[in-house]
N, C-alpha and C. Protein backbone atom coordinates (compact mmCIF):
# COMPACT_ATOMS: atom_id res chain seq x y z
N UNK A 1 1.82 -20.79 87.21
CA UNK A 1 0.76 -20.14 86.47
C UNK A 1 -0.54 -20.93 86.64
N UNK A 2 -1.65 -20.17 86.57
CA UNK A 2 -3.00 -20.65 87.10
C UNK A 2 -3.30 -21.70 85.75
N UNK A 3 -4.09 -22.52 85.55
CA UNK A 3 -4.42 -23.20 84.36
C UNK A 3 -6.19 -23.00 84.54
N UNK A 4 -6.83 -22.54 83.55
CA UNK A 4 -8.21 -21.78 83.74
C UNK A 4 -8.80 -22.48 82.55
N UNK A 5 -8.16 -23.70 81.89
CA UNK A 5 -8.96 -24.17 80.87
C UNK A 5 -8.31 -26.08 81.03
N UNK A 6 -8.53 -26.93 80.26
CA UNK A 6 -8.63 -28.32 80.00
C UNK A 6 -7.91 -28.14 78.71
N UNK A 7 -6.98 -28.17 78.34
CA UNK A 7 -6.47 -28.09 77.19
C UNK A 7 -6.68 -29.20 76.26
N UNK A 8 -6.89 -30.80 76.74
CA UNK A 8 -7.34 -31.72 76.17
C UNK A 8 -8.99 -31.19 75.08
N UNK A 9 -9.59 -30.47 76.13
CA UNK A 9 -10.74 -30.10 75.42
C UNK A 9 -10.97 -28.64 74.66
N UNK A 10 -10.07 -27.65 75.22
CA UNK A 10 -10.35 -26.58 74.08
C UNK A 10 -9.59 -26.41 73.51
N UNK A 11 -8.48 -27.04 73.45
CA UNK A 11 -7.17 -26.96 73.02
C UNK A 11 -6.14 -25.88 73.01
N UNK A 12 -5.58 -24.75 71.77
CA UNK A 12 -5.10 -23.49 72.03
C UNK A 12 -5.85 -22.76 72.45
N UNK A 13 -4.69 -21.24 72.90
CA UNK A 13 -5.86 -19.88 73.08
C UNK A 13 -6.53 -19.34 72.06
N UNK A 14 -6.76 -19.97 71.11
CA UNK A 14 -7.90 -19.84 69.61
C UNK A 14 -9.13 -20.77 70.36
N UNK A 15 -8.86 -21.85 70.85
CA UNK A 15 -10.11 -22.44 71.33
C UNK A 15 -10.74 -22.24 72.39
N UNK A 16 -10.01 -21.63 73.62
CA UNK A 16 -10.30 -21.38 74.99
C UNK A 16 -11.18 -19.91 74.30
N UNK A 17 -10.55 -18.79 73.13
CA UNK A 17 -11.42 -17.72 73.29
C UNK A 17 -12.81 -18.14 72.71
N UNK A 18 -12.83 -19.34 71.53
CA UNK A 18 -14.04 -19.24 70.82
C UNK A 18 -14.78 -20.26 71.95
N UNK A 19 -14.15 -20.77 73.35
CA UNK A 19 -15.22 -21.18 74.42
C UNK A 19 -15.47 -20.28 75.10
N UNK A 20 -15.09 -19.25 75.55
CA UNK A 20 -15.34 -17.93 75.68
C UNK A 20 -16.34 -17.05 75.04
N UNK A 21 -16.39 -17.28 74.22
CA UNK A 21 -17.06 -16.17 73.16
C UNK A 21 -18.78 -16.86 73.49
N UNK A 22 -18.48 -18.12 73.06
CA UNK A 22 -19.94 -19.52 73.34
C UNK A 22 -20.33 -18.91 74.75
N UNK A 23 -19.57 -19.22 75.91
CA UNK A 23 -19.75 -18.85 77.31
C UNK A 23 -21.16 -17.66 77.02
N UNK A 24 -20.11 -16.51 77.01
CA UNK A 24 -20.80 -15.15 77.38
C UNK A 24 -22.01 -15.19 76.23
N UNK A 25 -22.07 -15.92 75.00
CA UNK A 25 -23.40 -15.80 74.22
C UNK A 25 -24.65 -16.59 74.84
N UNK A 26 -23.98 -17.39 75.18
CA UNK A 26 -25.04 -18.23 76.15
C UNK A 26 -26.11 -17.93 77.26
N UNK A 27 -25.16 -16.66 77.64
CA UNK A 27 -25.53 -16.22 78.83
C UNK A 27 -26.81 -15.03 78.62
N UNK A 28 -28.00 -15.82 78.13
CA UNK A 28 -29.32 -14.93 78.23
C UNK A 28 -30.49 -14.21 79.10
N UNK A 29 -29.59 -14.25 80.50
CA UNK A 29 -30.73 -14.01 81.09
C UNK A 29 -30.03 -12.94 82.04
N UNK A 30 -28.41 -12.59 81.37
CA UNK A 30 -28.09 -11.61 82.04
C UNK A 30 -27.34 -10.61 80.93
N UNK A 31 -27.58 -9.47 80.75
CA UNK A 31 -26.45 -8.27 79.89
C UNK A 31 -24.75 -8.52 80.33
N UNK A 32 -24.58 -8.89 79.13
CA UNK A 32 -22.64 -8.28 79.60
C UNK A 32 -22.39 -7.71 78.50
N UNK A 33 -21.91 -6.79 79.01
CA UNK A 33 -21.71 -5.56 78.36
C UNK A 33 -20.24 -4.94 78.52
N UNK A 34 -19.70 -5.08 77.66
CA UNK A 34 -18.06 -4.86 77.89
C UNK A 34 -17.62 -3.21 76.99
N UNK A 35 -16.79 -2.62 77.50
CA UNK A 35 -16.76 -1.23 76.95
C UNK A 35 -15.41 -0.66 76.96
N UNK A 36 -14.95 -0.07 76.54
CA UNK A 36 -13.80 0.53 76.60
C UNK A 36 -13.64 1.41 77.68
N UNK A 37 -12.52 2.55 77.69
CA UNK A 37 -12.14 3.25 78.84
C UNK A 37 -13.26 4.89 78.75
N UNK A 38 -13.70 4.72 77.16
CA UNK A 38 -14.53 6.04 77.10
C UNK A 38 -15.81 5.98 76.94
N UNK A 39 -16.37 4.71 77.47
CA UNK A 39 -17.80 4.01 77.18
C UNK A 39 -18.13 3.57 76.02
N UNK A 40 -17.18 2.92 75.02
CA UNK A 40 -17.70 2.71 73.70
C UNK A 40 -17.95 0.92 73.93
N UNK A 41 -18.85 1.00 73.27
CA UNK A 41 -19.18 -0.47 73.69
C UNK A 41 -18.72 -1.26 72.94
N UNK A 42 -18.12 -2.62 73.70
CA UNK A 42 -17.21 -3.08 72.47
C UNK A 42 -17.58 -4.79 72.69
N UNK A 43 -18.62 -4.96 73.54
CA UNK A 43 -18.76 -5.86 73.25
C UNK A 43 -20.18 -6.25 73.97
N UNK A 44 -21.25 -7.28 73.48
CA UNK A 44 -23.30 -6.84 73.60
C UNK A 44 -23.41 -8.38 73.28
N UNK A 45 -23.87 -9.55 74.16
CA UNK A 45 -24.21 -10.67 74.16
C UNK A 45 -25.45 -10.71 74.59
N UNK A 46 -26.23 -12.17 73.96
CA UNK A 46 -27.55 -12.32 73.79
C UNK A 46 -28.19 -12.24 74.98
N UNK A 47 -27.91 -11.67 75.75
CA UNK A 47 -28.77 -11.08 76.96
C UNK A 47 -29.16 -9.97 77.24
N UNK A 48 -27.82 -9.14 76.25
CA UNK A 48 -27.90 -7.74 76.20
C UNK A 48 -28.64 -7.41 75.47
N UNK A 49 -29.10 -7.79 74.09
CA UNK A 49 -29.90 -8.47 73.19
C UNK A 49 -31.09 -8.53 73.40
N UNK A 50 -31.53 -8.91 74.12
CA UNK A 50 -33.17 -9.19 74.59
C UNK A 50 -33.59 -8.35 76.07
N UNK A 51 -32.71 -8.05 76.56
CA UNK A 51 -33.35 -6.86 77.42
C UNK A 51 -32.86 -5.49 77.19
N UNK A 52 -32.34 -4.88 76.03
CA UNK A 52 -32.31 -3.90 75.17
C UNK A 52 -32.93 -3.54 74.40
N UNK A 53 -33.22 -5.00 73.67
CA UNK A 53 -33.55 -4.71 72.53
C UNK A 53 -32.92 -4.69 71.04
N UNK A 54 -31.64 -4.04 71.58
CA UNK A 54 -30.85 -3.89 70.27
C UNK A 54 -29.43 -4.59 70.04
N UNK A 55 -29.47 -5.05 68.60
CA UNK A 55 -28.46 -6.15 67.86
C UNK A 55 -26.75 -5.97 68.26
N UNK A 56 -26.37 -6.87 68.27
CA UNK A 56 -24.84 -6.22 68.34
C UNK A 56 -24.40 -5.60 67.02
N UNK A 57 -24.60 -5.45 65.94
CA UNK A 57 -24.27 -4.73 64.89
C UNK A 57 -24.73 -3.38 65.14
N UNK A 58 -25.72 -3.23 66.11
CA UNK A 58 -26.34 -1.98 66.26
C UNK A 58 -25.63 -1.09 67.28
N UNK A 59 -25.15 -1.92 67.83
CA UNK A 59 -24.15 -1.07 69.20
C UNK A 59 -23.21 -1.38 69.60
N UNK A 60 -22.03 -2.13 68.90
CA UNK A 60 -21.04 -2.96 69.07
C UNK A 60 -20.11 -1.69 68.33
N UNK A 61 -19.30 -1.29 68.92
CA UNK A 61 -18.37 0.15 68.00
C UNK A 61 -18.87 1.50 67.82
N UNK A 62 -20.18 1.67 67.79
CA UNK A 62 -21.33 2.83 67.61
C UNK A 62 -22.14 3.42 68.80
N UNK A 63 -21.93 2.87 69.90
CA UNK A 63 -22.80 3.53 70.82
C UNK A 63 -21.96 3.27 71.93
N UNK A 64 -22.14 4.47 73.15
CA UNK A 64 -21.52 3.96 74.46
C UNK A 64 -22.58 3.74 75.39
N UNK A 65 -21.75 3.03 76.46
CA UNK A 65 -22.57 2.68 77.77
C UNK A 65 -24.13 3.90 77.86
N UNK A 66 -23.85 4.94 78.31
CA UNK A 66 -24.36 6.08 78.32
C UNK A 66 -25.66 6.13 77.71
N UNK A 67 -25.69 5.70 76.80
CA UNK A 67 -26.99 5.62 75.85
C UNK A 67 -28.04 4.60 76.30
N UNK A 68 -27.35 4.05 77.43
CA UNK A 68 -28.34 3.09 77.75
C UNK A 68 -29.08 3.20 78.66
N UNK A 69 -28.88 4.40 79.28
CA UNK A 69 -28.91 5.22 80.76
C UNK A 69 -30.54 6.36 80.46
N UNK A 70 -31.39 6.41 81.43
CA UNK A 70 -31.95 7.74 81.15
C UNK A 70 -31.43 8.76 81.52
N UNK A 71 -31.49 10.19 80.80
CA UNK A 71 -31.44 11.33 81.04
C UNK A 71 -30.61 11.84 82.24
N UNK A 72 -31.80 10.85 83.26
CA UNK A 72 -31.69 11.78 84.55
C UNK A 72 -30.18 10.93 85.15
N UNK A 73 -29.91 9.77 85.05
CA UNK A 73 -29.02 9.02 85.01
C UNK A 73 -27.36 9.46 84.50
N UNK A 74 -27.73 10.05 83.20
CA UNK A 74 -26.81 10.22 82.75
C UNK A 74 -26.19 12.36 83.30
N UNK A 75 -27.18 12.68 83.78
CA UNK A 75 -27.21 13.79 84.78
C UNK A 75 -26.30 13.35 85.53
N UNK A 76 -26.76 12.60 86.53
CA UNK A 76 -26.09 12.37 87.64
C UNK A 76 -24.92 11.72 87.71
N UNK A 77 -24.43 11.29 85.96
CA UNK A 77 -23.18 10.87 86.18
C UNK A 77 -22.89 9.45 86.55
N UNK A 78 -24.14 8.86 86.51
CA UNK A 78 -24.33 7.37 86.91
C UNK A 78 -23.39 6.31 86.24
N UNK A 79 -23.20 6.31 84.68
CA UNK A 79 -22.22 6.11 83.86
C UNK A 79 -20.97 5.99 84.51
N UNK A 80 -20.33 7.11 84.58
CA UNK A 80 -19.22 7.56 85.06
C UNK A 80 -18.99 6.94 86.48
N UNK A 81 -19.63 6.95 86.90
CA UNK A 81 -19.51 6.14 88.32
C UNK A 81 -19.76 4.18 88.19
N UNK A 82 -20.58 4.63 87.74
CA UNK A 82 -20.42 2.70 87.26
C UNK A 82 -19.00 2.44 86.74
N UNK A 83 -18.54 3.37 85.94
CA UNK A 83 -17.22 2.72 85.39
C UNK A 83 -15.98 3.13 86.58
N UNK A 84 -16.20 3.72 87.43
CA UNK A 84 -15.01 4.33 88.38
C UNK A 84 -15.22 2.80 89.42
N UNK A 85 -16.28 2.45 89.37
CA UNK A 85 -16.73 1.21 90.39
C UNK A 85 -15.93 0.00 90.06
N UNK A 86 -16.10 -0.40 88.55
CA UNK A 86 -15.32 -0.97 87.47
C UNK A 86 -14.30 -1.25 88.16
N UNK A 87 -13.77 -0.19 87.55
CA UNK A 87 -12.14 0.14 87.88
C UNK A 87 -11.62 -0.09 89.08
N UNK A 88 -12.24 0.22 90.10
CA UNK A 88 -11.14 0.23 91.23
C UNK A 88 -11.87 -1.22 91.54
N UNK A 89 -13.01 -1.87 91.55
CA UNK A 89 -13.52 -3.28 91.99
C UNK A 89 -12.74 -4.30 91.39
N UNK A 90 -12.84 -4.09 89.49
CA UNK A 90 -13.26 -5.20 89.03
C UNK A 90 -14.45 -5.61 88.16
N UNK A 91 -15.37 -4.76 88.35
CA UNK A 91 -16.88 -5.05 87.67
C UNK A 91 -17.96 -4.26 88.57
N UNK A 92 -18.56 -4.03 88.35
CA UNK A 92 -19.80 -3.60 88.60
C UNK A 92 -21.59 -4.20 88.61
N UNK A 93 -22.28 -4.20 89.38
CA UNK A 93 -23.32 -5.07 88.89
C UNK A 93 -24.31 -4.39 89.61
């Protein structure tokens, strides 16, 4: 099995997630944006934050991907294809 953490330093998987959690908050100068299988957004770090605009209380459970999209975007299904990209890649960017 792969070992993906220092256990001396984060200790359990209670500590590896809350270095995790630190990680992706940290990360301000890019959106990660994590979502479920039907675009509900389930998870909006401080990058997402400042080039949105809006709080994670504001769109964390309450809004999907989609909403973040214009119009013409969400026309074309752009959404939907970002997440089919997802899926068969891995991620999308």
């Amino acid at each position: 099995m792969t070992k993906f953490f220092d256990t001396s330093l984060v200790g359990d998987s209670l500590g590896a997630l809350d270095f995790i959690t630190n990680l992706l908050q940290a990360s301000t100068e890019y959106s990660i944006i994590g979502e479920d299988l039907n675009g509900k957004i389930i998870l909006w770090n401080e990058g997402a934050h400042r080039i949105y605009g809006h709080k994670p209380q504001e769109v964390v459970g309450k809004m999907t991907s989609a909403s973040l999209h214009t119009k013409e975007d969400v026309k074309a299904a752009l959404p939907q294809k970002m997440m089919d990209t997802a899926l068969k890649k891995g991620k999308w960017e």
